[in-house]
Protein backbone atom coordinates (compact mmCIF):
# COMPACT_ATOMS: atom_id res chain seq x y z
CA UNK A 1 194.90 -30.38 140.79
CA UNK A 2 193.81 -28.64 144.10
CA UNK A 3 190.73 -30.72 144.48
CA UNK A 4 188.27 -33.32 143.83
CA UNK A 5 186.32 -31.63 141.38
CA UNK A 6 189.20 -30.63 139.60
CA UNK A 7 190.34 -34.06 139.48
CA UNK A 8 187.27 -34.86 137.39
CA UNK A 9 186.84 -32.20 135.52
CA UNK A 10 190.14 -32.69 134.30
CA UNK A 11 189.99 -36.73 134.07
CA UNK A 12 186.87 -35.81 131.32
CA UNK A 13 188.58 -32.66 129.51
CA UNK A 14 191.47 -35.38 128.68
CA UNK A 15 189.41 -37.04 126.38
CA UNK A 16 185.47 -36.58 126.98
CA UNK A 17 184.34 -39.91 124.45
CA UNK A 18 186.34 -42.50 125.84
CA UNK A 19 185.70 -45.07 128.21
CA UNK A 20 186.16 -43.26 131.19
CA UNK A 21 184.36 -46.19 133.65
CA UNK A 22 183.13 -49.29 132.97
CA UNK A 23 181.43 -51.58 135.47
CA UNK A 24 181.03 -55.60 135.15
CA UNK A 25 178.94 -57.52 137.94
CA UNK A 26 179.99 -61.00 137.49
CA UNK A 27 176.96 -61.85 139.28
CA UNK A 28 174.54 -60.95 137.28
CA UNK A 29 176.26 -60.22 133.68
CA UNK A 30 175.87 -56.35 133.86
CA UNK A 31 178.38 -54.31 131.87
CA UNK A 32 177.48 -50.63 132.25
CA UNK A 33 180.15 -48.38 129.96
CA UNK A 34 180.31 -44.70 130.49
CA UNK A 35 182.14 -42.18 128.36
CA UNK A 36 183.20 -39.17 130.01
CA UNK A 37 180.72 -36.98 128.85
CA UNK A 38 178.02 -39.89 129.97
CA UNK A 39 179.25 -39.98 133.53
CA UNK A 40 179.85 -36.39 133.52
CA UNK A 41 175.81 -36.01 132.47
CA UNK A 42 175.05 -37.78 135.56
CA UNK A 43 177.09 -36.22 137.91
CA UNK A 44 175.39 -32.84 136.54
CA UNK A 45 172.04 -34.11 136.75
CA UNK A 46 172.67 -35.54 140.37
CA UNK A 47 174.77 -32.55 141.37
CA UNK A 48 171.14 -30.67 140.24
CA UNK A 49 169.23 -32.52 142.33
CA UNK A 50 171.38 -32.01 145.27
CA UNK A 51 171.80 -28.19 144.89
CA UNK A 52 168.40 -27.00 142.84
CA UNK A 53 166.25 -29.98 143.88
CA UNK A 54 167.16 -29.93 147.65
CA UNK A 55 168.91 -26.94 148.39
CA UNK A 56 172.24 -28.07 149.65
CA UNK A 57 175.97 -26.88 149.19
CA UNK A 58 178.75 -26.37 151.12
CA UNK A 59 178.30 -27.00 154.52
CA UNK A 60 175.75 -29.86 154.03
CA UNK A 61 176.32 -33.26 154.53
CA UNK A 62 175.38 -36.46 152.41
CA UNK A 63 176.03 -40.17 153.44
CA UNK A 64 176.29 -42.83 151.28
CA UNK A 65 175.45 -46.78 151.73
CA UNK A 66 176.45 -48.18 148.26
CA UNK A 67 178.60 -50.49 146.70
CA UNK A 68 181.29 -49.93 144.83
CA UNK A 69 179.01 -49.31 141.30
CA UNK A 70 178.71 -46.77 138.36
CA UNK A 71 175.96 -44.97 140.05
CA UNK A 72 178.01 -44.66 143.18
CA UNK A 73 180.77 -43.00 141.33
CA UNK A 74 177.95 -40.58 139.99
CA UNK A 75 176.68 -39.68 143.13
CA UNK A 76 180.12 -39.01 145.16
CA UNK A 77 181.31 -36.97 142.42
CA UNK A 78 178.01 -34.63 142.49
CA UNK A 79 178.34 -34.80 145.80
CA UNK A 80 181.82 -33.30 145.50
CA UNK A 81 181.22 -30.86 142.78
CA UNK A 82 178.30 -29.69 144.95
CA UNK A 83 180.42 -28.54 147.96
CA UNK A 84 178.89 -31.21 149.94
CA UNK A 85 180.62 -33.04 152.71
CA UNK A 86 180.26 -36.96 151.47
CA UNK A 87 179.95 -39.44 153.84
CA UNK A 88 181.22 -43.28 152.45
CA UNK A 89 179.94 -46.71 154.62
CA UNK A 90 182.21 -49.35 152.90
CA UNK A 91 179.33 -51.87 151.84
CA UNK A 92 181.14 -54.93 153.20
CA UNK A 93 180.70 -53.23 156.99
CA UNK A 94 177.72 -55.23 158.59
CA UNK A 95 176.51 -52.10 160.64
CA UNK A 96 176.71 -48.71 160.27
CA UNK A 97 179.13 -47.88 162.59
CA UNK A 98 179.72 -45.59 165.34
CA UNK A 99 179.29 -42.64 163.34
CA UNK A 100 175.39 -41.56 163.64
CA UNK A 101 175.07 -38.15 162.48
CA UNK A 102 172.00 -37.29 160.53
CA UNK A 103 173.17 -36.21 157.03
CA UNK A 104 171.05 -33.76 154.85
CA UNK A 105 170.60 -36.19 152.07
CA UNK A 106 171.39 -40.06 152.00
CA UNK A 107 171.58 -42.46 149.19
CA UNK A 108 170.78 -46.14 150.10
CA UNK A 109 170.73 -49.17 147.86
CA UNK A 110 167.84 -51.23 148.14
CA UNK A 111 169.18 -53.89 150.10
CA UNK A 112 170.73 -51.67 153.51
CA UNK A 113 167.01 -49.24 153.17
CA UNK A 114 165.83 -51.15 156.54
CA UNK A 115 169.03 -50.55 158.19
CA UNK A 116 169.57 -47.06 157.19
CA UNK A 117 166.27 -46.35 158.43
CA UNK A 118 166.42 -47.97 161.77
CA UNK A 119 169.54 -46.37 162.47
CA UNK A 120 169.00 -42.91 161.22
CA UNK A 121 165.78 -42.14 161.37
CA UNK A 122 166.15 -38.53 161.06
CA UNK A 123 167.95 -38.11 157.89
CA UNK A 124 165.85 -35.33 156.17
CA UNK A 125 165.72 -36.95 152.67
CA UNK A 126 166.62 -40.22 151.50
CA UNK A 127 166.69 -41.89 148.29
CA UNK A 128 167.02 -45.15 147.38
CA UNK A 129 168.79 -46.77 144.29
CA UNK A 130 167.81 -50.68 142.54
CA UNK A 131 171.02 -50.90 141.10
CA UNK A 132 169.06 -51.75 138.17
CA UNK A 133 171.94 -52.56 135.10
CA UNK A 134 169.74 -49.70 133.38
CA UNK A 135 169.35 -47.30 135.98
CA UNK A 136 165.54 -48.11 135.73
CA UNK A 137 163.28 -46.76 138.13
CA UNK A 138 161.70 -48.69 141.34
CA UNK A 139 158.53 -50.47 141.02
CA UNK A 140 158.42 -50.43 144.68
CA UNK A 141 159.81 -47.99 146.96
CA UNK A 142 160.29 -48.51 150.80
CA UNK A 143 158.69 -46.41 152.92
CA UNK A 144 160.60 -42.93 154.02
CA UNK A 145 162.70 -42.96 150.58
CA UNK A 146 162.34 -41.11 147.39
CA UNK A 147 163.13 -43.53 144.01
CA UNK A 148 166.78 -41.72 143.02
CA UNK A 149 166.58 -43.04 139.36
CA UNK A 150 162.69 -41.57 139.10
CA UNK A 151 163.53 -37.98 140.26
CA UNK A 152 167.17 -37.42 139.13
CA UNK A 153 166.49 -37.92 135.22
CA UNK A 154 164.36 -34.38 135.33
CA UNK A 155 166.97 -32.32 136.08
CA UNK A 156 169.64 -30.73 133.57
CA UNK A 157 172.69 -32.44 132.09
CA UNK A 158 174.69 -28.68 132.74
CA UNK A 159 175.65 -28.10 136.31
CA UNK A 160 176.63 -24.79 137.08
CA UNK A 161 177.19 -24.38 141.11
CA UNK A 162 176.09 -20.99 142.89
CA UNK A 163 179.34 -21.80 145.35
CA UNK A 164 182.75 -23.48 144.65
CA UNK A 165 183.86 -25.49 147.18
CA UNK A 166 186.79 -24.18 148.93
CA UNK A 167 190.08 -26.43 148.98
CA UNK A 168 189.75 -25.99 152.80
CA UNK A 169 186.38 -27.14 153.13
CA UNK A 170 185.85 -30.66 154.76
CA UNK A 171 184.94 -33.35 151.64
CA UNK A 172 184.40 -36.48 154.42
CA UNK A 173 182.62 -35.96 158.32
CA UNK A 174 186.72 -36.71 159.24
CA UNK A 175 187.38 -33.17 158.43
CA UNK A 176 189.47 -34.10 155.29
CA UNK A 177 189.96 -31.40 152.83
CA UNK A 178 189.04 -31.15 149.45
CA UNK A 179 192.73 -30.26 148.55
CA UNK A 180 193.75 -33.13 150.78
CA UNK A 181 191.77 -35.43 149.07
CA UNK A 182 193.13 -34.60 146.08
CA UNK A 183 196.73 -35.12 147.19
CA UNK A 184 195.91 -38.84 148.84
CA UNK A 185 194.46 -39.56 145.68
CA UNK A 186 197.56 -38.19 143.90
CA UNK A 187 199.49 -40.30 146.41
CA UNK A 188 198.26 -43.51 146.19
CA UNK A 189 198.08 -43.14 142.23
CA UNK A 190 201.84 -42.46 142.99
CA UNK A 191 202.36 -45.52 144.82
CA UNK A 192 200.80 -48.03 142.59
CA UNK A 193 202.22 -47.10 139.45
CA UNK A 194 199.41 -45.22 137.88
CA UNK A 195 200.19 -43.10 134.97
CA UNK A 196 197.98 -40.69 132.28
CA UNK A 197 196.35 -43.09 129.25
CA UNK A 198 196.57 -46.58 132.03
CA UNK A 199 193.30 -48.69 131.70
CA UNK A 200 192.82 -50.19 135.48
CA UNK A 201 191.08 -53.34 135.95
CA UNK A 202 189.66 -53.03 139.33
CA UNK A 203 188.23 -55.72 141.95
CA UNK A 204 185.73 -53.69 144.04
CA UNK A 205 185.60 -56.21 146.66
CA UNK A 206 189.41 -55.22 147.70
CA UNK A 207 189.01 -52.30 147.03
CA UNK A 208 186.18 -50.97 148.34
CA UNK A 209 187.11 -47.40 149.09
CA UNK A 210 186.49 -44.34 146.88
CA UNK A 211 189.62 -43.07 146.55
CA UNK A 212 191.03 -46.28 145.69
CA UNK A 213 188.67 -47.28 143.09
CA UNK A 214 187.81 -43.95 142.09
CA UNK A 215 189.53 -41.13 142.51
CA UNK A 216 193.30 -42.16 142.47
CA UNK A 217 192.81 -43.49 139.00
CA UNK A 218 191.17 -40.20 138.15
CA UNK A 219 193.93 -38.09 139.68
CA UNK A 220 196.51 -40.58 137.06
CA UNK A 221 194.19 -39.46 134.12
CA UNK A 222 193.45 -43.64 134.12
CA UNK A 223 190.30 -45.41 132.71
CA UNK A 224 188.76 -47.60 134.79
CA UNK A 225 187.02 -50.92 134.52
CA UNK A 226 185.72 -51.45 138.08
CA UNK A 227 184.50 -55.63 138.75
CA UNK A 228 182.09 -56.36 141.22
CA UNK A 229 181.58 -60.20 142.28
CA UNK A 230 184.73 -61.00 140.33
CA UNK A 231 184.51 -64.36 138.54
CA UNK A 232 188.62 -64.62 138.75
CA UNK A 233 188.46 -67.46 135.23
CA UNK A 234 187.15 -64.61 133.03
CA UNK A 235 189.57 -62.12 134.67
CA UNK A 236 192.27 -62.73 131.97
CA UNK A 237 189.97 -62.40 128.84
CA UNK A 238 188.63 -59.23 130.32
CA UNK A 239 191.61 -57.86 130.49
CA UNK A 240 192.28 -58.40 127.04
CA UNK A 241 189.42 -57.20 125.64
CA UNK A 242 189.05 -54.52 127.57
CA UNK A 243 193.09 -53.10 126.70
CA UNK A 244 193.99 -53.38 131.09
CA UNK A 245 197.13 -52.15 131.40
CA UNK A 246 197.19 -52.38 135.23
CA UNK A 247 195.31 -54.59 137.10
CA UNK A 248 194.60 -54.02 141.08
């Protein structure tokens, strides 16, 4: 694969009805599972909002302030199918950082809306997520953001882009490739064993990254069952009912 796109296309051509990611919040009892085709319905319909809804595509920029989640996964990978140039704030980072460029589009949960705000305050749309177990609209919606789960369900499960992303076009603000982010992915599948048919039991607080949680896994043709707020004495159940074969 030359690219992230192609990475996903090709991790939900594999086998489109199988788990493809699952999501557990220890916190609060969630468990979100998406077949292929399910996550690939809402990368399309967020990949539609990004191009049809807003006008963006390659050369555009979107930043994300998320945790490591099912909708996150969504949203980079629409991003990414879009062209766009996705921008990732690790959710465990207190500020935002040094980097202040105003993206075109930024996703914010709920909980970092104030902070996004206050420290880009030019960022020509922004949409905010609940991280609502059911992807349930906001009853209430901050100030200067649009409700993500309100306006993405309107547009099309198909997603058909007016412009491929080149493997040479920048996928992060660091200039990274699309084709290079393919082959770190490839790599660090590589390096931890990953192989085609694995089921990955991931803990999203160590590994908070995309390409760790997300794409390498992908690029391995893995399954993933990604654990937020990790309760570590149900860890070994979960693993069995769930059919882990690796666990990072």
């Amino acid at each position: 694969m030359s690219d992230v796109p192609a990475i996903f296309t090709a991790a939900v051509a594999a086998d489109p009805a199988r788990p493809l990611l699952t999501y557990y919040d220890d916190a609060t009892g969630e468990r979100t599972e998406l077949s292929g085709v399910t996550l690939g319905n809402w990368v399309s319909k967020t990949a539609n909002l990004l191009v049809d809804g807003l006008g963006l595509g390659p050369g555009n920029r979107a930043d994300l302030l998320l945790p490591p989640h099912w909708q996150t996964a969504a949203i980079l990978l629409a991003g990414w199918s879009a062209g766009l140039t996705v921008g990732y704030r690790p959710w465990s980072t207190a500020g935002l950082g040094a980097d202040t460029a105003v993206p075109d589009v930024a996703f914010v949960s709920h909980e970092r809306a104030r902070s996004f705000l206050e420290a880009v305050p030019d960022a020509d749309e922004r949409f905010v997520l609940s991280m609502h177990p059911f992807a349930m609209p906001m009853r209430e919606v901050p100030e200067g953001y649009r409700d993500f789960n309100a306006e993405v369900r309107v547009h099309g499960d198909v997603f058909r882009p007016y412009a491929l992303p080149a493997a040479t076009d920048p996928a992060s603000p660091d200039g990274t490739t699309f084709a290079q982010w393919g082959e770190i992915a490839r790599h660090i599948a590589g390096e931890s064993g990953l192989t085609s048919g694995d089921r990955i039991m991931i803990d999203a607080s160590a590994h908070e990254q995309p390409v760790q949680w997300l794409l390498a896994p992908l690029a391995a043709g893995a399954s993933i069952v990604l654990v937020a707020n990790a309760d570590k004495e149900k860890l070994a159940a979960r693993a069995e009912s769930e059919r882990v074969t690796r666990v990072l």
